[in-house]
C-alpha atoms as a PDB file:
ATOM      1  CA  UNK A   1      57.187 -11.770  24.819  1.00  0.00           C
ATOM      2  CA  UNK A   2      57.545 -11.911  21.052  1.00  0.00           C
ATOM      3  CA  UNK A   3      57.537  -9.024  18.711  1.00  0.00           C
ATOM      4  CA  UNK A   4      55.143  -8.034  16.423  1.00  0.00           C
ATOM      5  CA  UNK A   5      56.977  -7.833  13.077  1.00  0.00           C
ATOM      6  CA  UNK A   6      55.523  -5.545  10.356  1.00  0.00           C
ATOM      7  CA  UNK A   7      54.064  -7.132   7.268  1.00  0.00           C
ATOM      8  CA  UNK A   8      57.161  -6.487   4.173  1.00  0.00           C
ATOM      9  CA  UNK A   9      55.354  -5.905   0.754  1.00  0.00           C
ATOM     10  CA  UNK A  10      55.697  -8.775  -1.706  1.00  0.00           C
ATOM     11  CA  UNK A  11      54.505  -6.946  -4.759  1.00  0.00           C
ATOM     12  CA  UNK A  12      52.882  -4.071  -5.874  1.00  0.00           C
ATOM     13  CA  UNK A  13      50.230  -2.378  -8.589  1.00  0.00           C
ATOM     14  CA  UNK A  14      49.959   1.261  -9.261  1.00  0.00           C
ATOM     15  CA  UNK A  15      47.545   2.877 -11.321  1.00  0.00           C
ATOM     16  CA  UNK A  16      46.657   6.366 -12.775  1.00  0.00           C
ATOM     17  CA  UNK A  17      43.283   7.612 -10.773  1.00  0.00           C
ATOM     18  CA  UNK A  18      41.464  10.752 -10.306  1.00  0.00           C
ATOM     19  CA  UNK A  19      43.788  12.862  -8.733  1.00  0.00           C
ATOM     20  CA  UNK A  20      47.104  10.832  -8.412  1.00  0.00           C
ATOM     21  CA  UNK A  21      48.391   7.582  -8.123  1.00  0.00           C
ATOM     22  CA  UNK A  22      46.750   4.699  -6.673  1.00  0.00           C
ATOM     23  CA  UNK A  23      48.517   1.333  -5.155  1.00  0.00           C
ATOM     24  CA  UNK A  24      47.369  -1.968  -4.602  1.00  0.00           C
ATOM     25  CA  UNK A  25      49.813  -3.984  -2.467  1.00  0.00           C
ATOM     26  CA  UNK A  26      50.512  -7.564  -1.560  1.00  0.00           C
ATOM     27  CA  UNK A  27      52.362  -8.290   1.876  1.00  0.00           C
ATOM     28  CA  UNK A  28      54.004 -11.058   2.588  1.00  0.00           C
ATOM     29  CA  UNK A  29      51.941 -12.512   5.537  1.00  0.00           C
ATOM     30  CA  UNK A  30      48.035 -11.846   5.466  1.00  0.00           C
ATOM     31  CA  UNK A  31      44.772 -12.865   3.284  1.00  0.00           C
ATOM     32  CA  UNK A  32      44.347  -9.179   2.098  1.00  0.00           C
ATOM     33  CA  UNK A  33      46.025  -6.688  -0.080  1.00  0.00           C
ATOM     34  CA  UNK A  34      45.743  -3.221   0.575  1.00  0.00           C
ATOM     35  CA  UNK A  35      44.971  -0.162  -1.656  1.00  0.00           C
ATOM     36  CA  UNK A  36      45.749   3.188  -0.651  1.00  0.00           C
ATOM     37  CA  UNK A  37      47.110   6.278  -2.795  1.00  0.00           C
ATOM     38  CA  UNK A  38      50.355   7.782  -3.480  1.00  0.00           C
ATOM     39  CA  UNK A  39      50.915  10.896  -1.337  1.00  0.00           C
ATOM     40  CA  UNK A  40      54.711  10.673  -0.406  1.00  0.00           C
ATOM     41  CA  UNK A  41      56.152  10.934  -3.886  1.00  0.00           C
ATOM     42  CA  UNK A  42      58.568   8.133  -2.958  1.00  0.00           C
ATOM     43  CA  UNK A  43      57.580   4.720  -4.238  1.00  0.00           C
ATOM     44  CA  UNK A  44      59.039   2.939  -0.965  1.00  0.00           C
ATOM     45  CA  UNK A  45      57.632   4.945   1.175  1.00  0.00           C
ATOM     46  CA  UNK A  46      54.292   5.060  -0.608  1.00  0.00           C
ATOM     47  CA  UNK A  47      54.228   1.380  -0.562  1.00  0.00           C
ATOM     48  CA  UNK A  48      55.184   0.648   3.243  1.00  0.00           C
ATOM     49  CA  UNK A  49      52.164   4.194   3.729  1.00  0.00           C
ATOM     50  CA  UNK A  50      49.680   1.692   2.424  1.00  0.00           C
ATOM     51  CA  UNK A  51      50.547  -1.738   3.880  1.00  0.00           C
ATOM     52  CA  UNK A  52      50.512   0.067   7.026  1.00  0.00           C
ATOM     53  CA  UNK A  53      47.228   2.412   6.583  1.00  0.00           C
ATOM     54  CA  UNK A  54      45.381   0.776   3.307  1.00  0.00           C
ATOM     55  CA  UNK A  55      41.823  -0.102   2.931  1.00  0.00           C
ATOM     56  CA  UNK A  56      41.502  -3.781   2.872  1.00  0.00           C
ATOM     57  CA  UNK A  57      41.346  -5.078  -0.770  1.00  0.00           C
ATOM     58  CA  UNK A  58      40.525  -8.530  -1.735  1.00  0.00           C
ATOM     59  CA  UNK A  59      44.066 -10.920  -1.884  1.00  0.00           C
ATOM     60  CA  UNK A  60      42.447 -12.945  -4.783  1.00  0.00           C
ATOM     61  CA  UNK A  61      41.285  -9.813  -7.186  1.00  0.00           C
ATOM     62  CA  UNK A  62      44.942  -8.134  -5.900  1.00  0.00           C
ATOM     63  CA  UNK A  63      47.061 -10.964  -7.422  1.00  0.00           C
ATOM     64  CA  UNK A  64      45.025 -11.051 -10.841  1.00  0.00           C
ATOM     65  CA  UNK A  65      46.682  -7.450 -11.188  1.00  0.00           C
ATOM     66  CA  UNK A  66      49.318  -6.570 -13.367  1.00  0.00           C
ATOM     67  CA  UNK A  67      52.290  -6.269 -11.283  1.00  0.00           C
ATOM     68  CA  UNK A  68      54.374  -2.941 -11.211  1.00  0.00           C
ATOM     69  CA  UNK A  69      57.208  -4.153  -9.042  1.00  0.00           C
ATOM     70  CA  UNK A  70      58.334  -7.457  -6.761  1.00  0.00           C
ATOM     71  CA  UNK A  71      60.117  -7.202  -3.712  1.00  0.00           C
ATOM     72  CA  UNK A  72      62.416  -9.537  -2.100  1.00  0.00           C
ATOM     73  CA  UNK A  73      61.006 -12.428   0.176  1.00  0.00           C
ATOM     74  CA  UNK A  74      61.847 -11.947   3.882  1.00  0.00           C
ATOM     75  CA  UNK A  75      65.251 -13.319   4.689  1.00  0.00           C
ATOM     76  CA  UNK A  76      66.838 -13.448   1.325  1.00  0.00           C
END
């Protein structure tokens, strides 16, 4: 039996919304990006809150974004 690996974030937008922080991020495997908002006050764990738990946001309107931070490809 194999195991199912978590999707790692690739990249990641924030922005300043109504009420706190919102984040739009890319994983690494997938055709969507997720957006979710900020309510750990810990970038990291913010972004791995909204891989895991994020509405489903369109991949191609996710990369057009500006990007706020990259993360480090799986096995490098």
């Amino acid at each position: 039996m194999s195991a199912n690996k978590p999707n790692q974030p690739k990249q990641v937008s924030w922005f300043n919304g109504c009420g706190g922080r919102l984040g739009v991020v890319v994983g690494q495997q997938g055709e969507n990006a997720y957006i979710g908002a900020a309510l750990r006050h810990d970038e990291d764990s913010d972004v791995a809150h909204i891989l895991a738990y994020g509405a489903k946001f369109p991949l191609e309107a996710a990369l057009l974004l500006p990007i706020s931070k990259r993360y480090p490809e799986e096995g490098k």
